[in-house]
Protein backbone atom coordinates (compact mmCIF):
# COMPACT_ATOMS: atom_id res chain seq x y z
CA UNK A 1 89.31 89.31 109.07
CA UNK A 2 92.68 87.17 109.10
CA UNK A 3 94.63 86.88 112.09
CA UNK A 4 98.38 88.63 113.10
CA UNK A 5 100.56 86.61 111.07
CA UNK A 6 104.57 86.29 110.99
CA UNK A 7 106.60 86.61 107.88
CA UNK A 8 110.25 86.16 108.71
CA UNK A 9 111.48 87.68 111.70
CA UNK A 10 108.10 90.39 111.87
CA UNK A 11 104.79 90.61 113.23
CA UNK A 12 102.53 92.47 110.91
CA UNK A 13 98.26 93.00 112.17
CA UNK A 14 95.35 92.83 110.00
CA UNK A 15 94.94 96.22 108.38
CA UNK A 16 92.84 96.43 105.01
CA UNK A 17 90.20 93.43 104.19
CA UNK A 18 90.10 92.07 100.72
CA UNK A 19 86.78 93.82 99.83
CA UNK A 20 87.48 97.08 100.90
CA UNK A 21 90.59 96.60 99.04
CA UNK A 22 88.58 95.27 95.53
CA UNK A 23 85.55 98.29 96.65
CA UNK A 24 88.32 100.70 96.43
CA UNK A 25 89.80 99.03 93.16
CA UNK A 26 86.76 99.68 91.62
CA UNK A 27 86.14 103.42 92.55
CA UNK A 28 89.68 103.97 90.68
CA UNK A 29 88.49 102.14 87.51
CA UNK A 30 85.06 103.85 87.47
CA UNK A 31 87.85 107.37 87.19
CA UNK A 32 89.89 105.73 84.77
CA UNK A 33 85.91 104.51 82.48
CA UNK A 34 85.17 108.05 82.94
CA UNK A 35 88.41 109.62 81.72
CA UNK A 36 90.03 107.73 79.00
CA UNK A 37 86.53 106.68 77.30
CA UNK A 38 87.63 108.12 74.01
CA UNK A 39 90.82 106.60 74.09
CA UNK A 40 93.06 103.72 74.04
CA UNK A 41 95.13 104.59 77.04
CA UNK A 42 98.62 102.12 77.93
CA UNK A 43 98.78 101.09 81.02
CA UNK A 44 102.16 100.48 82.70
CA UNK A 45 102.09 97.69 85.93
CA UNK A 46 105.10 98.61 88.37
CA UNK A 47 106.08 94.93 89.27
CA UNK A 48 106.86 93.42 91.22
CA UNK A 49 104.10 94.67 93.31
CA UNK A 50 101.49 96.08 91.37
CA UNK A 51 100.22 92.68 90.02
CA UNK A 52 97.34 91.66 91.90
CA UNK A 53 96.19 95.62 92.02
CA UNK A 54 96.47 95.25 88.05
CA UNK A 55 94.46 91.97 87.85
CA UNK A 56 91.91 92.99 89.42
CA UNK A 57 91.88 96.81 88.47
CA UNK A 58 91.59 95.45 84.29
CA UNK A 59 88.42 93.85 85.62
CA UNK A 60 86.57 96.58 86.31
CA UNK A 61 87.20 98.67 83.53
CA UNK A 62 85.08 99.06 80.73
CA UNK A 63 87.19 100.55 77.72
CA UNK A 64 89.76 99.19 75.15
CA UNK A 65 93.49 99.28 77.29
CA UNK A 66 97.03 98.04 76.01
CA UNK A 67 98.81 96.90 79.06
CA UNK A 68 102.66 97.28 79.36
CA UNK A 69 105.23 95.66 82.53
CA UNK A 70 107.97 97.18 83.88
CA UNK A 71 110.17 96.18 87.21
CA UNK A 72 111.78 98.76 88.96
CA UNK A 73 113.37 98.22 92.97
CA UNK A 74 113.98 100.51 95.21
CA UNK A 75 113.30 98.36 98.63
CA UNK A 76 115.24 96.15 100.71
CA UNK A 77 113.74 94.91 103.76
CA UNK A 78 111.11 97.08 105.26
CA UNK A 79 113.25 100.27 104.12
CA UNK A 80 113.47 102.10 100.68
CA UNK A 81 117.58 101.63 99.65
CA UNK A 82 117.39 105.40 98.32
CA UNK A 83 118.46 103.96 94.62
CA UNK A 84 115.77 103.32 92.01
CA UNK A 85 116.64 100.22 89.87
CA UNK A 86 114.99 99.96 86.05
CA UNK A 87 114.86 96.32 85.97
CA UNK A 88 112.62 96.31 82.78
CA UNK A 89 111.49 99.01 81.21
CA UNK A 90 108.45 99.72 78.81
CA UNK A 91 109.20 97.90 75.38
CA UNK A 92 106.38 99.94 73.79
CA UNK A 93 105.98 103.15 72.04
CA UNK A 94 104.57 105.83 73.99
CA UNK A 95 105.04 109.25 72.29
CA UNK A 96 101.86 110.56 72.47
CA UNK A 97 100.08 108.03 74.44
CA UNK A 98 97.88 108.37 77.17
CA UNK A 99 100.07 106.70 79.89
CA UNK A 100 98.46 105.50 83.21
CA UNK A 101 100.74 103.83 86.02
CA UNK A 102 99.62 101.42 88.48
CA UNK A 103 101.91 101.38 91.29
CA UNK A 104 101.58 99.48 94.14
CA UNK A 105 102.53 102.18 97.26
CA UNK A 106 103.55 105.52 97.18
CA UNK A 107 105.94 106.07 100.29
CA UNK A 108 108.30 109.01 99.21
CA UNK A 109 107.41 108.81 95.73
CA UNK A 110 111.34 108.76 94.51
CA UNK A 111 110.83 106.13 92.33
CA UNK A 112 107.55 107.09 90.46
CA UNK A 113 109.30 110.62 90.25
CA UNK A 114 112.27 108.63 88.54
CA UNK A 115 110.20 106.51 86.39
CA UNK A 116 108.36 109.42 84.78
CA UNK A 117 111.26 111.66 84.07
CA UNK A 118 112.34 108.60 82.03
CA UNK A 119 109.08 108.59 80.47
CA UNK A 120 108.55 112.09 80.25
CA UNK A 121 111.62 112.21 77.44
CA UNK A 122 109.78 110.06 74.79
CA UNK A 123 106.89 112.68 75.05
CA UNK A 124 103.88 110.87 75.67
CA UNK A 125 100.48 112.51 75.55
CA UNK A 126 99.57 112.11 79.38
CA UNK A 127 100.90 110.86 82.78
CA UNK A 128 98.56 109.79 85.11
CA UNK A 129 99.16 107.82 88.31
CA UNK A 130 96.59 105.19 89.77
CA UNK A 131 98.15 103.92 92.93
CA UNK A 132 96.37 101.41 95.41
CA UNK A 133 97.94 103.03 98.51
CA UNK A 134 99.67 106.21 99.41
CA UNK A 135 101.32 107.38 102.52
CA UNK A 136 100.22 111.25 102.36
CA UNK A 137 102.93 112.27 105.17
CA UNK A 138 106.19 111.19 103.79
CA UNK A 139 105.45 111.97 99.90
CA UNK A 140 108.57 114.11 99.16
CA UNK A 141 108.68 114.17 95.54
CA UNK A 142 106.71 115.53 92.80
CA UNK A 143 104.26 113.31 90.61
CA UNK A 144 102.30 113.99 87.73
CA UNK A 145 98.58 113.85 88.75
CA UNK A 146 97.51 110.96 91.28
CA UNK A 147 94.29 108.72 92.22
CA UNK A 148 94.71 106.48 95.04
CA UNK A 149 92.48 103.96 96.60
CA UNK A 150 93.37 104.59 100.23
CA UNK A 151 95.98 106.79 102.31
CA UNK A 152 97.27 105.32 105.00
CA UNK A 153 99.83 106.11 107.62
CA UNK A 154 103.31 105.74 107.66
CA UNK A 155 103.60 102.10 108.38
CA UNK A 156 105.25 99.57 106.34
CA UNK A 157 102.36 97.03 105.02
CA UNK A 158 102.34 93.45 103.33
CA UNK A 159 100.29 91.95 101.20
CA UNK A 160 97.40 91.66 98.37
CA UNK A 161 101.08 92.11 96.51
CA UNK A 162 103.27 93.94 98.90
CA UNK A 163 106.02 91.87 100.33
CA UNK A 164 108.42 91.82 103.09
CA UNK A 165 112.03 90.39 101.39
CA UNK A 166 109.79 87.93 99.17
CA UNK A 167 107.00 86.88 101.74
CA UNK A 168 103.37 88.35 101.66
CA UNK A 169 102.66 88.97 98.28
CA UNK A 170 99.83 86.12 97.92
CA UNK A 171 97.48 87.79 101.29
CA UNK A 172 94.37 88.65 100.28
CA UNK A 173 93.98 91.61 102.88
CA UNK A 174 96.93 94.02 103.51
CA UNK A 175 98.25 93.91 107.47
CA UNK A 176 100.48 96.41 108.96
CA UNK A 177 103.79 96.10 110.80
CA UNK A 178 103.11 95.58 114.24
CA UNK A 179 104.66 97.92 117.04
């Protein structure tokens, strides 16, 4: 595995290697095969983040999907601001459509919560949430039904799409914050 690496003024430590990550990738799209085969579900990439977990997530599956992009911030630094931002929203119908987000991280969940309030109001047929991580202790809000790929602690990561203020997005393994 990669090395401790700097981005900016932090240290962060190898955490998740690039085939565990695309192994658990894979166990989310065998779900998603499985659940929507009799459908054309939407799916909705959170960006900035979400993009490489998208890629590679479309690869695996085996169904007809239309995929939709929306950009929504809610982090500064290595801390969540507390505000969730609609940068761009879905430009596609979705009343009765089988809607399935792929979101990056879950940390408190504030801004998937947001997001699918929003959604909720044009009545679409289903929410489901396909996240690549999740940190289980400091989930405070609601969310309709969620699949992750891995739960990890309470750390702030970087990488495989995650960034720290622009930086770390291209890594092919996640790393951690280092103490």
């Amino acid at each position: 595995m990669s090395q401790v690496i700097r981005l900016h003024d932090k240290t962060f430590s190898p955490y998740l290697e690039h085939i565990d990550i695309l192994a658990g990738i894979e166990k989310l799209a065998e779900d998603i095969n499985h659940r929507y085969q009799d459908t054309v579900p939407l799916v909705i990439s959170v960006l900035n983040g979400a993009f490489r977990f998208t890629a590679d997530l479309v690869t695996f599956l085996e169904i007809p999907i239309e995929i939709a992009f929306v950009q929504i911030a809610s982090y500064a630094g290595t801390q969540s601001t507390g505000a969730v931002n609609i940068l761009r929203g879905v430009d596609v119908p979705i009343t009765n459509r089988d809607l399935i987000i792929l979101e990056d991280i879950v940390d408190s969940g504030r801004t998937l919560h947001h997001f699918c309030k929003i959604l909720e109001k044009e009545h679409p047929g289903s929410i489901r949430i396909y996240s690549l991580l999740r940190k289980p202790d400091v989930v405070r809000f609601p969310l309709p039904d969620t699949r992750v790929a891995f739960d990890i602690p309470d750390r702030f990561v970087v990488g495989y799409g995650l960034d720290y203020d622009g930086l770390g997005r291209d890594l092919n393994d996640i790393y951690q914050l280092s103490d």
